[in-house]
C-alpha atoms as a PDB file:
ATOM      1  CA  UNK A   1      -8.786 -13.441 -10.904  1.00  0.00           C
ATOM      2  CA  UNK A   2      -9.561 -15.261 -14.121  1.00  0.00           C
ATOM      3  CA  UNK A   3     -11.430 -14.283 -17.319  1.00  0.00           C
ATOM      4  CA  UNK A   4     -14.904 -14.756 -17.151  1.00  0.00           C
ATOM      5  CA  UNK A   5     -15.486 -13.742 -13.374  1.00  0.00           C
ATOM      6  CA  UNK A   6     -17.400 -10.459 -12.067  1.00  0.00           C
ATOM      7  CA  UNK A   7     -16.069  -7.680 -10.700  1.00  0.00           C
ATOM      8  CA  UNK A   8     -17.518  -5.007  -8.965  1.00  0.00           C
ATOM      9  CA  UNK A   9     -16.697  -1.060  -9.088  1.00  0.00           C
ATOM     10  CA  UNK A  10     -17.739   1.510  -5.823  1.00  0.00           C
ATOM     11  CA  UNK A  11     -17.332   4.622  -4.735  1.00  0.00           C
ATOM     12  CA  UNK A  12     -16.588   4.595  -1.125  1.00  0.00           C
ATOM     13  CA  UNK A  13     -14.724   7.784  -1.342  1.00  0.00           C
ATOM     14  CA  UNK A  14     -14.922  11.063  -3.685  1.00  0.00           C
ATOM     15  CA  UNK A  15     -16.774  11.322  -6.921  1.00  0.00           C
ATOM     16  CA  UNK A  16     -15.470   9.683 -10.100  1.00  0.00           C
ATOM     17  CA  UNK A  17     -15.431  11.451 -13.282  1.00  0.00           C
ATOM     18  CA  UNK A  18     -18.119   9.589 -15.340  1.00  0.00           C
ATOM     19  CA  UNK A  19     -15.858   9.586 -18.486  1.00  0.00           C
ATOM     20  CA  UNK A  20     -13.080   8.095 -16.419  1.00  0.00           C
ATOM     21  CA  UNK A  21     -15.659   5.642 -14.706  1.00  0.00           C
ATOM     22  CA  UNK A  22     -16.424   4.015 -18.594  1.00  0.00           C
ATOM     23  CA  UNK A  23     -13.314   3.819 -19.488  1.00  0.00           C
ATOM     24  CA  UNK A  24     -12.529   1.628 -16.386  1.00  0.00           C
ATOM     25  CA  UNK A  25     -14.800  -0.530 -17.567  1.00  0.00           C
ATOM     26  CA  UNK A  26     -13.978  -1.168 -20.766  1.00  0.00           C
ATOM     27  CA  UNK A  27     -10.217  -1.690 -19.280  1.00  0.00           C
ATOM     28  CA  UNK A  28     -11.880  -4.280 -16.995  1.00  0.00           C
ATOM     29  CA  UNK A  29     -13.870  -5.452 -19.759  1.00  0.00           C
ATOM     30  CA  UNK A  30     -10.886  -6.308 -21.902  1.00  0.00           C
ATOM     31  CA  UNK A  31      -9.402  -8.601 -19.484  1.00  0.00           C
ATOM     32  CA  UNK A  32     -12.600 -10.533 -19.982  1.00  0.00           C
ATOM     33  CA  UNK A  33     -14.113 -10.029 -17.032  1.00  0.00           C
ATOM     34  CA  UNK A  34     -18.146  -8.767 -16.075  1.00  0.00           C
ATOM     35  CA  UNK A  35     -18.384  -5.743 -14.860  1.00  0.00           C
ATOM     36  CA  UNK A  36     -20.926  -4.281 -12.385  1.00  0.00           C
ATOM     37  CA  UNK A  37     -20.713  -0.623 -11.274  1.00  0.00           C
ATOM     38  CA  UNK A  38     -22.387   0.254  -8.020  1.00  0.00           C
ATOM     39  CA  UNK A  39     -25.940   1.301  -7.899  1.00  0.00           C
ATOM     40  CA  UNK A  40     -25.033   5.096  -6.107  1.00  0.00           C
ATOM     41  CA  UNK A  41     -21.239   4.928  -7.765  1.00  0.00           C
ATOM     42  CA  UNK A  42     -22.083   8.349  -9.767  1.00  0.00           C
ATOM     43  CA  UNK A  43     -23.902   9.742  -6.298  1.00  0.00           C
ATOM     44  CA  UNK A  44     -23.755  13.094  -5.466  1.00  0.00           C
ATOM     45  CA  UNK A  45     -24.685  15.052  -2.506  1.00  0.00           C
ATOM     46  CA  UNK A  46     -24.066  18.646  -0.867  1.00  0.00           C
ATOM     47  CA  UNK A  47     -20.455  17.745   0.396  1.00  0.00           C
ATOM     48  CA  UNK A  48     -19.341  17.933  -3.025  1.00  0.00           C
ATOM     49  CA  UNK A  49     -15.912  16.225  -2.245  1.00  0.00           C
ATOM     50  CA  UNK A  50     -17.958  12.533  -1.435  1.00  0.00           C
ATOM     51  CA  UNK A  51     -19.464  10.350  -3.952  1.00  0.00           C
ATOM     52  CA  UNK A  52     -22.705  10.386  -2.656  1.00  0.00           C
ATOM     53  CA  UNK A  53     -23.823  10.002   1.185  1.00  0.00           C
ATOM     54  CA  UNK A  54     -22.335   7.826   3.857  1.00  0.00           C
ATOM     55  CA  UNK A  55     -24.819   5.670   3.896  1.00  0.00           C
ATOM     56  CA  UNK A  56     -25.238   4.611   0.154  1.00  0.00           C
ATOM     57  CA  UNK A  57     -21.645   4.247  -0.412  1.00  0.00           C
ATOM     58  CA  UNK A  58     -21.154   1.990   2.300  1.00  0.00           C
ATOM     59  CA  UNK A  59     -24.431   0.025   0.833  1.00  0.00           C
ATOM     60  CA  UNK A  60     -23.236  -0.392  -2.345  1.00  0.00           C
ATOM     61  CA  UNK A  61     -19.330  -1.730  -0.981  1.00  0.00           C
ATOM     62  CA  UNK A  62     -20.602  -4.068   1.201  1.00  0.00           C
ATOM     63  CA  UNK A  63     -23.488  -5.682  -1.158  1.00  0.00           C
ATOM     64  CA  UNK A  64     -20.793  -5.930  -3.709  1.00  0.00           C
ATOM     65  CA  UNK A  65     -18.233  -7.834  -1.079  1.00  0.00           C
ATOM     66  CA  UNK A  66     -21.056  -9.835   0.008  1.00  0.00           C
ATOM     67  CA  UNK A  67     -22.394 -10.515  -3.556  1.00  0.00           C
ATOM     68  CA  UNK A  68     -21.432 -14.246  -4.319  1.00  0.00           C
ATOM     69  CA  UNK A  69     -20.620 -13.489  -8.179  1.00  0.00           C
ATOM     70  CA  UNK A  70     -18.143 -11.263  -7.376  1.00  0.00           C
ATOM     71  CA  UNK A  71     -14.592 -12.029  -7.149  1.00  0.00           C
ATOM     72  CA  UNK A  72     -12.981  -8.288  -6.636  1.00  0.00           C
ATOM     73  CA  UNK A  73     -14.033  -4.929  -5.951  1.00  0.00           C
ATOM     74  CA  UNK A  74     -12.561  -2.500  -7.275  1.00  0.00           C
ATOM     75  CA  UNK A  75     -12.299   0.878  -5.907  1.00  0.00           C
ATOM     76  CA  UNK A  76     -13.573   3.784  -8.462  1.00  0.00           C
ATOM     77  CA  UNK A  77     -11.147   6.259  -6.870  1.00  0.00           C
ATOM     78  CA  UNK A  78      -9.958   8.057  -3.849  1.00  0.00           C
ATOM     79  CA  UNK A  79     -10.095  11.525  -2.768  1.00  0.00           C
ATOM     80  CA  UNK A  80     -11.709  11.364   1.116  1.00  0.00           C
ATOM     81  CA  UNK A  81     -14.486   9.918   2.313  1.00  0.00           C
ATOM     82  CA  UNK A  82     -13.708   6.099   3.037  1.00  0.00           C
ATOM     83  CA  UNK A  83     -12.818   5.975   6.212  1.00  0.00           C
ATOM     84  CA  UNK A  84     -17.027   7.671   7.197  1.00  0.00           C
ATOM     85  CA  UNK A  85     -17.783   4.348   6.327  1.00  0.00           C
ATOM     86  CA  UNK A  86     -16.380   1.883   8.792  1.00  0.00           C
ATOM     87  CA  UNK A  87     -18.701   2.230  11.325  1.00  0.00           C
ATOM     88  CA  UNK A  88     -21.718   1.689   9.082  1.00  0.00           C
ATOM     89  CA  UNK A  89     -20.097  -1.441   7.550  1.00  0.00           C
ATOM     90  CA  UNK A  90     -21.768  -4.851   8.819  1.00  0.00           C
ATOM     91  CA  UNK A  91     -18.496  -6.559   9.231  1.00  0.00           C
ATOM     92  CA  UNK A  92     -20.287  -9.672  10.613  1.00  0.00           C
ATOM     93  CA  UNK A  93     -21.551 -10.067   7.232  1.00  0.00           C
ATOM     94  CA  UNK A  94     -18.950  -9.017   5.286  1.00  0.00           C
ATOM     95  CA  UNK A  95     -16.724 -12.026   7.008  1.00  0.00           C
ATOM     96  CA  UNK A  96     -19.609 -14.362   5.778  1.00  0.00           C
ATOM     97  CA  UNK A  97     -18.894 -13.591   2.326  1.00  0.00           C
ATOM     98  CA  UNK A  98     -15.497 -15.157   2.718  1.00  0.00           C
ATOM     99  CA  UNK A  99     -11.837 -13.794   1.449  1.00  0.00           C
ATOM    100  CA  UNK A 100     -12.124 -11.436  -1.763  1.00  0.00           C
ATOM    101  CA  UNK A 101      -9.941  -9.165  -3.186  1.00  0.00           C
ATOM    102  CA  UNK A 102     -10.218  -4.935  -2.665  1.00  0.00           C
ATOM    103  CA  UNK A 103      -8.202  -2.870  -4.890  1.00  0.00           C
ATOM    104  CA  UNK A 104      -7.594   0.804  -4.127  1.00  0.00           C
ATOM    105  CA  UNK A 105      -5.092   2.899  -3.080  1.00  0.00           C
ATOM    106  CA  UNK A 106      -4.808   6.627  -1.535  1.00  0.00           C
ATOM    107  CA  UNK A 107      -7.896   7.086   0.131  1.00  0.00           C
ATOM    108  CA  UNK A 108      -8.780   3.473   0.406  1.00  0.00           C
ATOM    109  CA  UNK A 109      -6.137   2.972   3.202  1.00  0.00           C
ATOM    110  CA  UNK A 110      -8.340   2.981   5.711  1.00  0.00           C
ATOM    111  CA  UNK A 111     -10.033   0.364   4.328  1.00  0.00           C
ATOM    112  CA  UNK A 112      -7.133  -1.745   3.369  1.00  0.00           C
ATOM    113  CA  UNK A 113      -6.643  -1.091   7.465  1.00  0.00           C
ATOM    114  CA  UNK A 114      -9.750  -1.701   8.485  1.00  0.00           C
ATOM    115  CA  UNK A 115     -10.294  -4.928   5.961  1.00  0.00           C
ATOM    116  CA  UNK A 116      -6.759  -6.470   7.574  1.00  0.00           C
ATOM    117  CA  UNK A 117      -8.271  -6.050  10.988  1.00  0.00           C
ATOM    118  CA  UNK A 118     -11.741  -6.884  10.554  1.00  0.00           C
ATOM    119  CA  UNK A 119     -11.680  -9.326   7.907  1.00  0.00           C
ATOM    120  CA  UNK A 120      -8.245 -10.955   8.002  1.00  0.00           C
ATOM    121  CA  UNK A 121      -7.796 -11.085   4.257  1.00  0.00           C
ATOM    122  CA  UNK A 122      -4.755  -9.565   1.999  1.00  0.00           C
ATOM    123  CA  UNK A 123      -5.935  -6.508  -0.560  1.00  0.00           C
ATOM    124  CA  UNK A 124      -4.593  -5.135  -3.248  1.00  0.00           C
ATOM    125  CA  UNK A 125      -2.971  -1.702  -3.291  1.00  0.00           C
ATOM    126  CA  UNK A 126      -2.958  -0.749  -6.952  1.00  0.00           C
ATOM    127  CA  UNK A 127      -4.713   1.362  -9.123  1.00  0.00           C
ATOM    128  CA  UNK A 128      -8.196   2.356  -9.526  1.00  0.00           C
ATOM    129  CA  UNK A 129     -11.350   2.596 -11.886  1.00  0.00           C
ATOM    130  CA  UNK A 130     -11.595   5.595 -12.484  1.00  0.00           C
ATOM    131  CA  UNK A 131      -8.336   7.207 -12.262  1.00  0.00           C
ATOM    132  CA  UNK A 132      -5.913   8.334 -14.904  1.00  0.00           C
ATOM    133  CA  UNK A 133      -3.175   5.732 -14.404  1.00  0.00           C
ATOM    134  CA  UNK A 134      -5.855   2.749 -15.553  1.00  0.00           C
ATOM    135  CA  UNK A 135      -8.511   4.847 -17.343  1.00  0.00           C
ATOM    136  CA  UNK A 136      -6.580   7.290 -18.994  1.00  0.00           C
ATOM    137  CA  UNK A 137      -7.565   8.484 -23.123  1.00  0.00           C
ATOM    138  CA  UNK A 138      -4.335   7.370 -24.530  1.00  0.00           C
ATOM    139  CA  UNK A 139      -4.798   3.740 -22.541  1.00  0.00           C
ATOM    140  CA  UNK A 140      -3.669   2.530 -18.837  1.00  0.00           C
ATOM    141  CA  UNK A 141      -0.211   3.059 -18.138  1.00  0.00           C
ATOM    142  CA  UNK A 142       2.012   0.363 -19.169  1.00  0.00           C
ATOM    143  CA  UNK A 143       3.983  -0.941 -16.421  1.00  0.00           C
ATOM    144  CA  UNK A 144       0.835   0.171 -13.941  1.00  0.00           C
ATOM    145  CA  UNK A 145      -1.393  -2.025 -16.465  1.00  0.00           C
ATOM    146  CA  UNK A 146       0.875  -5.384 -16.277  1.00  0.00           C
ATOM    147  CA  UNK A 147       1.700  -4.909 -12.461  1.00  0.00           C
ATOM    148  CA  UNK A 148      -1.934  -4.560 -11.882  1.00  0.00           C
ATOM    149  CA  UNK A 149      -2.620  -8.139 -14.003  1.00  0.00           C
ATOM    150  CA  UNK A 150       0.390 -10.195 -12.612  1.00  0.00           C
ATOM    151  CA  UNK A 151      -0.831  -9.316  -8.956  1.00  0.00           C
ATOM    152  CA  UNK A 152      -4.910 -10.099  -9.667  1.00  0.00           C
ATOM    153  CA  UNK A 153      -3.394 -13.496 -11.233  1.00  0.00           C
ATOM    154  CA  UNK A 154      -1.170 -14.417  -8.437  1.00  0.00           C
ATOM    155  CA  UNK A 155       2.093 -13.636  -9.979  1.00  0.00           C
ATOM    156  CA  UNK A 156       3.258 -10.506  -8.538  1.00  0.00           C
ATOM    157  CA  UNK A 157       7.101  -9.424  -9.581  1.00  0.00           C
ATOM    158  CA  UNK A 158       9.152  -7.473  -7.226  1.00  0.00           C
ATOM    159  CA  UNK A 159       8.931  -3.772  -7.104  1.00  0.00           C
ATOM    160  CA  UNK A 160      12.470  -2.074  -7.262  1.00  0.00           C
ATOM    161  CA  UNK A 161      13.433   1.146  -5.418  1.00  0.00           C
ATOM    162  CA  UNK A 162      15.959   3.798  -5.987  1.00  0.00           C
ATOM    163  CA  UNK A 163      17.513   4.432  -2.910  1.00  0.00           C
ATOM    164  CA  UNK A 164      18.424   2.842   0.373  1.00  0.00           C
ATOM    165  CA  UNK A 165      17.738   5.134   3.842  1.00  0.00           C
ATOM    166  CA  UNK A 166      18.862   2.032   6.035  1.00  0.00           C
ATOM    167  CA  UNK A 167      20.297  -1.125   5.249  1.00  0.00           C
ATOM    168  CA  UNK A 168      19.189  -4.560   5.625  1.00  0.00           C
ATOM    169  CA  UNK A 169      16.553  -7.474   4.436  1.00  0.00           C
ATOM    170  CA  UNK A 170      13.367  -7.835   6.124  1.00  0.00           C
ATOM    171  CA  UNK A 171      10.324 -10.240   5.912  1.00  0.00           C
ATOM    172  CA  UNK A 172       6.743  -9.684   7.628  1.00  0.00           C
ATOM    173  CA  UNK A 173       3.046  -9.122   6.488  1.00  0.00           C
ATOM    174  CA  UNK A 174       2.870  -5.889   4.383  1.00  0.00           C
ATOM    175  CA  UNK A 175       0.989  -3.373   5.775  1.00  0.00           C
ATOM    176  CA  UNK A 176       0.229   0.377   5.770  1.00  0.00           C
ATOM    177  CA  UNK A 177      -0.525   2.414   2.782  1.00  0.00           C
ATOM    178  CA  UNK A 178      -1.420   6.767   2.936  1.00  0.00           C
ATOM    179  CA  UNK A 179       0.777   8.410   5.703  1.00  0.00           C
ATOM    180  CA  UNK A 180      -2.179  10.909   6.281  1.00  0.00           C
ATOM    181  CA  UNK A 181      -5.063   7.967   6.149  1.00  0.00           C
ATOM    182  CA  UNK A 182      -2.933   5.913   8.718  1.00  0.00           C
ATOM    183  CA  UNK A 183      -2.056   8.582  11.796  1.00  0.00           C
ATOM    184  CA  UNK A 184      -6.053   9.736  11.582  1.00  0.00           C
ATOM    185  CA  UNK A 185      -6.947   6.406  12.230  1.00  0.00           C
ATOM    186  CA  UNK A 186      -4.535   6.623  15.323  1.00  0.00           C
ATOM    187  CA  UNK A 187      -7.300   6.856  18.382  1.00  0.00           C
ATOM    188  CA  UNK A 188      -9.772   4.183  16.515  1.00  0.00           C
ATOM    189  CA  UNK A 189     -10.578   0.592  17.118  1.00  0.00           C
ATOM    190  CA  UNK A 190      -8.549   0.574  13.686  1.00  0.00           C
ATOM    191  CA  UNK A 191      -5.052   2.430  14.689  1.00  0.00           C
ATOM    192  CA  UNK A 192      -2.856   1.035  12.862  1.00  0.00           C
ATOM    193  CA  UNK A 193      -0.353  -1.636  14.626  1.00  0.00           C
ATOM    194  CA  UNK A 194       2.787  -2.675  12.388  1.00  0.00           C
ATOM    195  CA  UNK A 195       4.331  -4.965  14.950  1.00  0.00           C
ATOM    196  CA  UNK A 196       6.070  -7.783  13.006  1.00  0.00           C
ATOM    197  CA  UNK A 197       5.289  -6.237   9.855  1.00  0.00           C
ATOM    198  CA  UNK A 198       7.096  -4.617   6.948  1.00  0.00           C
ATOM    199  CA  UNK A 199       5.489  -0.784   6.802  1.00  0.00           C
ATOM    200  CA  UNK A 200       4.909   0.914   3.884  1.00  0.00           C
ATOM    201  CA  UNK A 201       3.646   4.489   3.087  1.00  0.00           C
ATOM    202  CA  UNK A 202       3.361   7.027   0.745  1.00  0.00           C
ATOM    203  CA  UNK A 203       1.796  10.039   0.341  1.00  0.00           C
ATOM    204  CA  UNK A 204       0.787  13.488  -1.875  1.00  0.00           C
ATOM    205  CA  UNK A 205       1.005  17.348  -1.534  1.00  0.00           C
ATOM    206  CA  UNK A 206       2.656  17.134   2.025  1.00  0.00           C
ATOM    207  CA  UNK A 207       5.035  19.479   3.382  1.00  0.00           C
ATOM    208  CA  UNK A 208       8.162  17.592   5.221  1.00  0.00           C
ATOM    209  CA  UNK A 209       6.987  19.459   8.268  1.00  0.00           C
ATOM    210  CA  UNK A 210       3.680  17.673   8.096  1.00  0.00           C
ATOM    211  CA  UNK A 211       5.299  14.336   7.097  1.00  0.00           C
ATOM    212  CA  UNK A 212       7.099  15.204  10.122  1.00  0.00           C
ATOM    213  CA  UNK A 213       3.810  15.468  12.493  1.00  0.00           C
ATOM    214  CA  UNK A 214       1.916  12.777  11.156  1.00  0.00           C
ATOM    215  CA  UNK A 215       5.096  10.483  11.431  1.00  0.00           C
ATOM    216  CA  UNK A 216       5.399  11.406  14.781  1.00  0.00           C
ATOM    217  CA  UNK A 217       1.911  11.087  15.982  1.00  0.00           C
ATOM    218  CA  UNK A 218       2.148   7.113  14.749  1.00  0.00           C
ATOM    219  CA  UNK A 219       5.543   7.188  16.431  1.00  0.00           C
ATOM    220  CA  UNK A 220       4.308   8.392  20.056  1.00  0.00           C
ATOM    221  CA  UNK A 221       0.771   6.050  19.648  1.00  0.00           C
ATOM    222  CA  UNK A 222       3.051   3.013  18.931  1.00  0.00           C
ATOM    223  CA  UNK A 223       2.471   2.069  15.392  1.00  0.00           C
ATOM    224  CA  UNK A 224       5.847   1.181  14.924  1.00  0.00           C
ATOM    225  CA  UNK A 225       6.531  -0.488  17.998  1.00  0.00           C
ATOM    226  CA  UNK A 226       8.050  -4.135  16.459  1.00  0.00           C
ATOM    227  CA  UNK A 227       7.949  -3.114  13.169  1.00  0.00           C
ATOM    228  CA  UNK A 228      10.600  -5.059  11.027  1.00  0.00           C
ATOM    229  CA  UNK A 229      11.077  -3.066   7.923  1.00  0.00           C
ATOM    230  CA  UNK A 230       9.830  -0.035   6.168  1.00  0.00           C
ATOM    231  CA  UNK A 231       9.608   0.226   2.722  1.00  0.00           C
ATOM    232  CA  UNK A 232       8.589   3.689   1.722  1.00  0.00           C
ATOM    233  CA  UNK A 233       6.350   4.352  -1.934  1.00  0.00           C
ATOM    234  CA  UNK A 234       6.140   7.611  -4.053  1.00  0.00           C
ATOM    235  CA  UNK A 235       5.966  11.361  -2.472  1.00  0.00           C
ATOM    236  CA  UNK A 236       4.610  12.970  -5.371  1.00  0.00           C
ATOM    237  CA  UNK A 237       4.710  17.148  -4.537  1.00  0.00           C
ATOM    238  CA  UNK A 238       5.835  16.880  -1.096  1.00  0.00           C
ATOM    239  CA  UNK A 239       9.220  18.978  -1.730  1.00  0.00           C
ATOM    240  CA  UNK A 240      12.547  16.649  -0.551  1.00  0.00           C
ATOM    241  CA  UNK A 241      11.073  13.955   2.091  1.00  0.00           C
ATOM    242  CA  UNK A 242      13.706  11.963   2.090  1.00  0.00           C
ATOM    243  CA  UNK A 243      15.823  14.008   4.998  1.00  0.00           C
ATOM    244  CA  UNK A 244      12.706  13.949   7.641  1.00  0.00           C
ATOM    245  CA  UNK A 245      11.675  10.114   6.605  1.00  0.00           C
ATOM    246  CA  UNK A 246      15.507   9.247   7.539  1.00  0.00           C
ATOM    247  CA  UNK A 247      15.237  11.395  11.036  1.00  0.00           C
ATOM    248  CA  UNK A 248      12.165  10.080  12.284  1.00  0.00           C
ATOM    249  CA  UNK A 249      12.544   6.364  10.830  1.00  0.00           C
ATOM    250  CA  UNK A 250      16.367   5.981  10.914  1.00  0.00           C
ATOM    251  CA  UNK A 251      16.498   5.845  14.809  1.00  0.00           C
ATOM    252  CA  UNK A 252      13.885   2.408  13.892  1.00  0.00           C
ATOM    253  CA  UNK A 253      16.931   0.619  13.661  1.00  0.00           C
ATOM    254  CA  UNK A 254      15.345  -1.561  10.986  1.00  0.00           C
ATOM    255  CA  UNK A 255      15.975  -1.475   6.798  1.00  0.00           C
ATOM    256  CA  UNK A 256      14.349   1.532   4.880  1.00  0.00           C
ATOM    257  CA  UNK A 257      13.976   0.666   1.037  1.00  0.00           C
ATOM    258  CA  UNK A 258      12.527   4.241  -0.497  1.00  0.00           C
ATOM    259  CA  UNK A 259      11.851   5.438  -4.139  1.00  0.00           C
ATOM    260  CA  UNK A 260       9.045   2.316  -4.662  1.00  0.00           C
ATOM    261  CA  UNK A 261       6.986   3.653  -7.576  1.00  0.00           C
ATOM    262  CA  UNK A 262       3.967   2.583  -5.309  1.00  0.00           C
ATOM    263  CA  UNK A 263       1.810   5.275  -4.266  1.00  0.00           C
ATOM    264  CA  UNK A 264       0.773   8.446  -6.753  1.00  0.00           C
ATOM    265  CA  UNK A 265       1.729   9.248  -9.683  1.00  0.00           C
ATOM    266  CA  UNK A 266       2.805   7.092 -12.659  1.00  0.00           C
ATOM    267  CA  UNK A 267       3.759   4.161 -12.715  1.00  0.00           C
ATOM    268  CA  UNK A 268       1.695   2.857 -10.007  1.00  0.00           C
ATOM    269  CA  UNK A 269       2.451  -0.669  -9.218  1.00  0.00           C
ATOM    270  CA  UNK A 270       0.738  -3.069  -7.662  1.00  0.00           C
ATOM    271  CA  UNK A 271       1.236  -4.849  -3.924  1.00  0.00           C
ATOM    272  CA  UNK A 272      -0.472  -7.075  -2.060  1.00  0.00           C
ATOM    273  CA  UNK A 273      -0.942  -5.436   1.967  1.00  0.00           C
ATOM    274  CA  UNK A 274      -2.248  -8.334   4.465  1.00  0.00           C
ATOM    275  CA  UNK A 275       0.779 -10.864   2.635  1.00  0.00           C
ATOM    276  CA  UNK A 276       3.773 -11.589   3.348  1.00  0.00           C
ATOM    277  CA  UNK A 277       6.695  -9.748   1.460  1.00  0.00           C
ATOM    278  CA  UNK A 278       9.997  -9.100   1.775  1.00  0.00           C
ATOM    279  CA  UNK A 279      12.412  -5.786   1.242  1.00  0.00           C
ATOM    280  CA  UNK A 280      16.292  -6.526   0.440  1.00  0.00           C
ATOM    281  CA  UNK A 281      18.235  -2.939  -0.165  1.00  0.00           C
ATOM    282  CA  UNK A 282      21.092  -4.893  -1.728  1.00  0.00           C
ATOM    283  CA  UNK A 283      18.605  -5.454  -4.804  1.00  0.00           C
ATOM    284  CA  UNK A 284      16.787  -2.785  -3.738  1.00  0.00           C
ATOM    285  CA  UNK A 285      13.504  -4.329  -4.130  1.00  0.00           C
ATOM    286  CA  UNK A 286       9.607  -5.576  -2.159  1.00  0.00           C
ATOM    287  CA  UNK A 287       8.421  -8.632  -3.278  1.00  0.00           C
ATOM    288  CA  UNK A 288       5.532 -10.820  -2.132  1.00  0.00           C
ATOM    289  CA  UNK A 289       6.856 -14.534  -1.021  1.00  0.00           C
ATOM    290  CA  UNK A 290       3.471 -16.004  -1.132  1.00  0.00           C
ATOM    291  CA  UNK A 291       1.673 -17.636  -4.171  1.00  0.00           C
ATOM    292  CA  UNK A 292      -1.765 -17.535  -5.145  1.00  0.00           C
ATOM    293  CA  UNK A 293      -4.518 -18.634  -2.506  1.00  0.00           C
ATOM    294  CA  UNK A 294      -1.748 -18.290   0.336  1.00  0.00           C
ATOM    295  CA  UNK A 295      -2.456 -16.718   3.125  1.00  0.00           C
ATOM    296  CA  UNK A 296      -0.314 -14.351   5.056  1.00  0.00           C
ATOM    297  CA  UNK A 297       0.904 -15.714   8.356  1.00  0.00           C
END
């Protein structure tokens, strides 16, 4: 992403605070780039908890993928709500547009899933439009705000962790993203596979027992069948995860790099899903191995 190109912002999930929704844009704006906001991106409708209806959302994120004159689209926020979309999604048409970026995170995990799947291009997991982290009153959040650049301009730096639940380096195509997002899609064309892959996941407001069940449903549908490494992201209000996320992953037999300040929460830094990265407890850090306009094998 370079000064001068367009952007677009959606709503494929909840409802973004208007207030929020400007700010974004001036961020955006500041970077140099054109900024469109999607024509239903303030929707609302009688399930108060989604930006608008089903169909309209999904209208305004796939005319802004399949817009030529714009180079991203970012994600106004998450909440629930994306994953009603994918089968109203033209995804013929969508891979006509050719490889663009998505940024979201949260919510958006099922369509950074669906998008790897369908599409075959990397996206961004960062932050979004309309959330505090970027479009906060006192500015974005620092390190969020400089993560977020280096990755849209193709120079990524590695992430560090703060802990180490199995040791080891890994390499493989990043994938993953919401622990809750990722074991509903189990029992869809888009259940999530992470064979040969480096898994991450995060989450917010679980209880380890639920952690627990949803790690176990991907467990027993074979998500992690092959899976090279795990790198886990933030766990903002979900008590102490770390001694069920060593039970059920330990027995993986693979490296676990934990306390990523990816996720929830502030900082939230930026990774590319879809690329290939690689997690090394000794430094305790994910980084992407690719450079710009790579793809991921």
């Amino acid at each position: 992403m370079q000064q001068g190109d367009t952007v677009a912002i959606v709503s494929p999930s909840g409802p973004p605070d208007p207030v929020l929704l400007e700010r974004g844009v001036q961020r955006l704006e500041s970077l140099g780039l054109k900024v469109t906001v999607g024509a239903h991106a303030l929707d609302r409708q009688e399930l108060d908890y989604l930006a608008g209806g089903d169909a309209a959302r999904a209208a305004d994120l796939q005319a802004a993928w399949c817009d030529p004159a714009v180079s991203t689209v970012f994600c106004s926020r998450g909440g629930y709500g994306a994953a009603r979309l994918l089968d109203l999604l033209d995804w013929d048409a969508m891979r006509g547009a050719g490889s663009k970026v998505l940024v979201g995170s949260s919510d958006i995990t099922a369509l950074h899933n669906a998008f790897a799947i369908e599409l075959g291009v990397p996206t961004l997991h960062g932050p979004m439009a309309a959330c505090e982290v970027l479009a906060g009153e006192r500015g974005p959040e620092p390190s969020s705000w400089e993560s977020l650049q280096a990755a849209l301009s193709g120079t990524p730096a590695p992430v560090r962790g703060d802990r180490v639940l199995a040791p080891g380096r890994a390499e493989g195509v990043l994938s993953g993203g919401n622990l809750s997002l990722l074991a509903s899609m189990c029992g869809t064309r888009w259940q999530p596979s992470f064979a040969g892959k480096i898994a991450f996941l995060e989450d917010i407001g679980e209880e380890p027992y639920r952690i627990d069940r949803m790690l176990t449903q991907l467990l027993q549908a074979g998500a992690f069948d092959g899976v090279r490494g795990i790198a886990l992201g933030s766990w903002v209000d979900c008590g102490d995860p770390y001694p069920v996320l060593h039970d059920r992953l330990g027995p993986l037999g693979v490296p676990v790099l934990a306390g990523l300040p990816v996720g929830h929460g502030a900082p939230q830094m930026s990774v590319w899903l879809g690329r290939l990265g690689v997690i090394d407890t000794e430094s305790c850090s994910l980084a992407d191995t690719l450079r710009d306009g790579e793809q991921a094998r």
